[in-house]
N, C-alpha and C. Protein backbone atom coordinates (compact mmCIF):
# COMPACT_ATOMS: atom_id res chain seq x y z
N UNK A 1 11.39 -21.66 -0.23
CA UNK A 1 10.16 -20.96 -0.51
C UNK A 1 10.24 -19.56 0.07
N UNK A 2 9.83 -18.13 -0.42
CA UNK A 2 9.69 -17.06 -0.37
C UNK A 2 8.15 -16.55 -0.05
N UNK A 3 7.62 -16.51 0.87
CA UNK A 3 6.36 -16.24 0.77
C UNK A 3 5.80 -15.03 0.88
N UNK A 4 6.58 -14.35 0.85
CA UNK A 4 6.31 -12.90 0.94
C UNK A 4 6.44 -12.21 -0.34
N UNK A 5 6.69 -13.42 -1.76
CA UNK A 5 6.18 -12.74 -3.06
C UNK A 5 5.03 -12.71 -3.23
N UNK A 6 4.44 -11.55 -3.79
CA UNK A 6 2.95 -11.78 -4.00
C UNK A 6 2.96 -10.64 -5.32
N UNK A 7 1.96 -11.04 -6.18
CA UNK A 7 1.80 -10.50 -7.55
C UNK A 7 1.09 -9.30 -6.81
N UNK A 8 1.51 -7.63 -7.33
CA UNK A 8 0.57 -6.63 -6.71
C UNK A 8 -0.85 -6.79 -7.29
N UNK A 9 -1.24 -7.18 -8.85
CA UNK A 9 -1.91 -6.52 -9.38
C UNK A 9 -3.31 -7.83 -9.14
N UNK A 10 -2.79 -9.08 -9.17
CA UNK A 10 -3.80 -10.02 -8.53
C UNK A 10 -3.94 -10.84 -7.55
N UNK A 11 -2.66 -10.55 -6.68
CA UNK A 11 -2.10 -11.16 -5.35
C UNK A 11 -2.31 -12.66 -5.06
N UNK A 12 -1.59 -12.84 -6.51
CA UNK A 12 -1.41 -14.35 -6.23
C UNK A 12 0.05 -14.76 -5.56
N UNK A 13 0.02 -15.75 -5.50
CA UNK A 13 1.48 -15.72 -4.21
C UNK A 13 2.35 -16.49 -5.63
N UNK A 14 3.64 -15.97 -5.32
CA UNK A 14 4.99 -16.38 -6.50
C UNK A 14 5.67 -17.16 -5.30
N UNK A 15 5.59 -16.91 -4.10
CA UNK A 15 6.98 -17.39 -3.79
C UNK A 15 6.78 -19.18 -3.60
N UNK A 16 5.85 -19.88 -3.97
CA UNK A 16 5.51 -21.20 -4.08
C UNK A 16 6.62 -21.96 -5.61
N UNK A 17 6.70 -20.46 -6.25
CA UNK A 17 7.46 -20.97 -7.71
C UNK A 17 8.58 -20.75 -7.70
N UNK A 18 9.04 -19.38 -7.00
CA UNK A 18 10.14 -18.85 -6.99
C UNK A 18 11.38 -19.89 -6.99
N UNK A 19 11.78 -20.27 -6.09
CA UNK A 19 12.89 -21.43 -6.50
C UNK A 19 12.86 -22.44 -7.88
N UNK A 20 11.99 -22.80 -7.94
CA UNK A 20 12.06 -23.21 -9.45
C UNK A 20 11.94 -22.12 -10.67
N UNK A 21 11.56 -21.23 -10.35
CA UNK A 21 11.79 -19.90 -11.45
C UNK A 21 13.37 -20.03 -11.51
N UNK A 22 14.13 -19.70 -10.38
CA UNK A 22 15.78 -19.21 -10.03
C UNK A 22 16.61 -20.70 -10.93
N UNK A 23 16.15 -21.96 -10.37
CA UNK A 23 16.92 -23.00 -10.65
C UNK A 23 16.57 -23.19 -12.96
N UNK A 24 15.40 -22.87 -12.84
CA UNK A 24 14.96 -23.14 -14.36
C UNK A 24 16.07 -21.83 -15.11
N UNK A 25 15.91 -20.63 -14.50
CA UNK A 25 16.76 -19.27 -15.33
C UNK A 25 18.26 -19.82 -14.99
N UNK A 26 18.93 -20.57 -13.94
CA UNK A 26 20.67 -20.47 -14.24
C UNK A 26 20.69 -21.82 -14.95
N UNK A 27 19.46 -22.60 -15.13
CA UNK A 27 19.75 -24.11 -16.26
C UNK A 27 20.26 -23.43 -17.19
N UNK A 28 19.26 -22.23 -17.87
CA UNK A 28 19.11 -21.88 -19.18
C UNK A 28 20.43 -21.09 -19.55
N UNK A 29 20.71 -20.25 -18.11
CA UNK A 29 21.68 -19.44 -18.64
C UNK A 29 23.15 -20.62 -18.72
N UNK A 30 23.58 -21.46 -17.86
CA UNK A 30 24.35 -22.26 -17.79
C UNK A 30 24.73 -22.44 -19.53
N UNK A 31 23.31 -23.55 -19.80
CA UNK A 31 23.51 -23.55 -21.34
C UNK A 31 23.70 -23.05 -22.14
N UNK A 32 23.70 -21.80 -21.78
CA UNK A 32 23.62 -20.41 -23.16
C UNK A 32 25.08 -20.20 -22.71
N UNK A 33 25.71 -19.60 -21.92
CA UNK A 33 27.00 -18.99 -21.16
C UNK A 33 27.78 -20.21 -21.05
N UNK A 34 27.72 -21.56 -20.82
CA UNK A 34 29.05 -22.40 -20.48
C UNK A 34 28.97 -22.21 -18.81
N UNK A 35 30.23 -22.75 -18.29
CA UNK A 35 30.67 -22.37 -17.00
C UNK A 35 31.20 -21.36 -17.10
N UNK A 36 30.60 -20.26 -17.27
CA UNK A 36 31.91 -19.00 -17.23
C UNK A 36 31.60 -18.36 -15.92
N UNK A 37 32.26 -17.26 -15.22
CA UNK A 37 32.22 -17.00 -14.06
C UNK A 37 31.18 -15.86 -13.75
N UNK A 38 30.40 -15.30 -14.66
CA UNK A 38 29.42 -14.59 -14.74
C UNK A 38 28.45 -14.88 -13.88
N UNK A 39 28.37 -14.04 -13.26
CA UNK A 39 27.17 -13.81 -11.89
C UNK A 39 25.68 -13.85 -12.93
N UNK A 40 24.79 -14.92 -12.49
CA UNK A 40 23.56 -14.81 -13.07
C UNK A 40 22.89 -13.49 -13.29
N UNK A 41 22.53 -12.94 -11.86
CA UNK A 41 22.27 -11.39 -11.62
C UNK A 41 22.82 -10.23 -12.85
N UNK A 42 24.36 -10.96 -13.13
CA UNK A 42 24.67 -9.79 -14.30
C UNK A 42 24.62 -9.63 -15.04
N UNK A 43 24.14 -11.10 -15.82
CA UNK A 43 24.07 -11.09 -17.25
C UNK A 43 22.92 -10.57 -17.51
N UNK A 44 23.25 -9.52 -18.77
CA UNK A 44 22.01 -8.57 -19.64
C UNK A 44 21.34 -8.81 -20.23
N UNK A 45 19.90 -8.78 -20.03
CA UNK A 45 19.07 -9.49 -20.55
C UNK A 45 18.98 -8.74 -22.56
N UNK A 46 18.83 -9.70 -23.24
CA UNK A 46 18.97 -9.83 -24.71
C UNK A 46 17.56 -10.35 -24.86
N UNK A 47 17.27 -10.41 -26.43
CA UNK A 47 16.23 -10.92 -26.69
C UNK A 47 16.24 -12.60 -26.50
N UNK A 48 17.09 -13.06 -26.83
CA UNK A 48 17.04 -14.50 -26.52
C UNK A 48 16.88 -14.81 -24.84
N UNK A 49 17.38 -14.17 -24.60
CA UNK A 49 17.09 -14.25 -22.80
C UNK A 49 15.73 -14.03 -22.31
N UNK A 50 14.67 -13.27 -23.29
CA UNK A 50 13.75 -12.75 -23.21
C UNK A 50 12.69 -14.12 -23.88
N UNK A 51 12.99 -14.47 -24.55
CA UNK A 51 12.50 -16.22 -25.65
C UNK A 51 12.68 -17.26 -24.94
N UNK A 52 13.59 -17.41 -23.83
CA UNK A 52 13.74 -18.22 -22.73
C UNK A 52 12.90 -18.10 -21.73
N UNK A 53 12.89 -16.88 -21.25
CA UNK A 53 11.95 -16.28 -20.07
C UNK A 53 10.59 -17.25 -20.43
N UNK A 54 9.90 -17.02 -21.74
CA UNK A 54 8.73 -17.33 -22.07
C UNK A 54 8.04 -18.62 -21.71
N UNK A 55 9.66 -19.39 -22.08
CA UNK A 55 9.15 -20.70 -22.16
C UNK A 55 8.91 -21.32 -20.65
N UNK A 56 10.30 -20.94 -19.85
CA UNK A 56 10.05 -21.11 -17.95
C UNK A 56 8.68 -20.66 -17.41
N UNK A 57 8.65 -19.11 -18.40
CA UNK A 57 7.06 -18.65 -17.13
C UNK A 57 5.82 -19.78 -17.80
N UNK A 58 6.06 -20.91 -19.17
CA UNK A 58 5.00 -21.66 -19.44
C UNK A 58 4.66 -22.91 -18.68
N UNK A 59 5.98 -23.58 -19.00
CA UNK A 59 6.50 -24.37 -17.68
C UNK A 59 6.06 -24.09 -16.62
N UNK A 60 5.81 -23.31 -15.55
CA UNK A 60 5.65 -22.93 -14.56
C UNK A 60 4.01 -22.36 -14.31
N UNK A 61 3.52 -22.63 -15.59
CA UNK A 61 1.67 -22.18 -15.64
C UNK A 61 1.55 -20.60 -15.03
N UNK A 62 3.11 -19.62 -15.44
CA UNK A 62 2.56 -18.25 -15.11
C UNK A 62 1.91 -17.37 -16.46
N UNK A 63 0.68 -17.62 -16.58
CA UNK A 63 -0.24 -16.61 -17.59
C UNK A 63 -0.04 -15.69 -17.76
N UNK A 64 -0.45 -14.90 -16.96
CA UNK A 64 -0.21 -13.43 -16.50
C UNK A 64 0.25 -12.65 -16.28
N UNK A 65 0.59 -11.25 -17.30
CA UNK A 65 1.37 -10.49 -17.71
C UNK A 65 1.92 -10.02 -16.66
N UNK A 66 0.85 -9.96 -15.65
CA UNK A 66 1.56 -9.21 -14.34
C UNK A 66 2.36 -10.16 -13.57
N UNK A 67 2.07 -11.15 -13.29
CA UNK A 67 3.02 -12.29 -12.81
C UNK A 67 4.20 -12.05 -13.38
N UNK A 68 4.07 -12.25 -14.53
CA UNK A 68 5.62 -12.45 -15.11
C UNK A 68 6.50 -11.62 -15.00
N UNK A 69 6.08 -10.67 -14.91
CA UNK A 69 6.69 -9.08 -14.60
C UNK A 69 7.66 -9.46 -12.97
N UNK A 70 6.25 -9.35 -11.78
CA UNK A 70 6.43 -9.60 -10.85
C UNK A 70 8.04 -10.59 -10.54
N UNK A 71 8.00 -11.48 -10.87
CA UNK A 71 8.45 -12.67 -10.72
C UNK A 71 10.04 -12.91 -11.22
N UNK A 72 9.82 -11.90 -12.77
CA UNK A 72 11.21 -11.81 -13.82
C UNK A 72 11.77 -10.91 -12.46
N UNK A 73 11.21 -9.69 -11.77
CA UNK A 73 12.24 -9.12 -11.76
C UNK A 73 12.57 -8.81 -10.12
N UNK A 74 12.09 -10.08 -9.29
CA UNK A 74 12.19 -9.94 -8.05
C UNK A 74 13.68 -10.21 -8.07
N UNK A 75 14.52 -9.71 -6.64
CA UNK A 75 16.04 -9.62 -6.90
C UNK A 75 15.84 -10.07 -5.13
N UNK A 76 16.74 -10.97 -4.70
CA UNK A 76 16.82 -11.60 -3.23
C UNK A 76 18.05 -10.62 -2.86
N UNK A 77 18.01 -10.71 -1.44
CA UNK A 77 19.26 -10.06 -1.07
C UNK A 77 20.31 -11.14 -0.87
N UNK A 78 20.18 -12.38 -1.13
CA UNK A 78 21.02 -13.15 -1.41
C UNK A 78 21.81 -12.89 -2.32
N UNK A 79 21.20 -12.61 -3.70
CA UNK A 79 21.40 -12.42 -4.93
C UNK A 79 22.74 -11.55 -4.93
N UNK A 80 22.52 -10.91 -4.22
CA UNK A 80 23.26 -9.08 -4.55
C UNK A 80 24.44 -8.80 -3.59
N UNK A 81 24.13 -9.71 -1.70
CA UNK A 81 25.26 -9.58 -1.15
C UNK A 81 25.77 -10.50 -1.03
């Protein structure tokens, strides 16, 4: 859990979802990509990547435009180092 996500625009807290956001986006990408050695982080988001997004933030009861925003594009420093 991350609790120090918080949506700016209605400060609802993300980091309650966040791990299941992360684990639901490398299911999807897994399936789309195979095992290939591609860093989640790098792959470019496409429109189908974007048709996926939709369905996780539904799954996940995120409504709100600003959430989703928030949430798509938080980056951990895990992630990166």
């Amino acid at each position: 859990m991350y609790p120090l996500i918080v949506c700016f625009n209605c400060g609802r807290s993300l980091g309650d979802i966040y791990d299941a956001f992360r684990y639901l986006r490398a299911q999807r990408n897994r399936e789309a990509y195979g095992n290939s050695d591609i860093h989640p982080v790098l792959i470019s988001i496409t429109e189908n990547n974007q048709a996926g997004l939709e369905d996780i933030f539904n799954q996940l009861g995120l409504r709100m435009m600003c959430c989703r925003a928030n949430i798509a594009t938080q980056i951990t420093i895990d992630d990166v180092y």
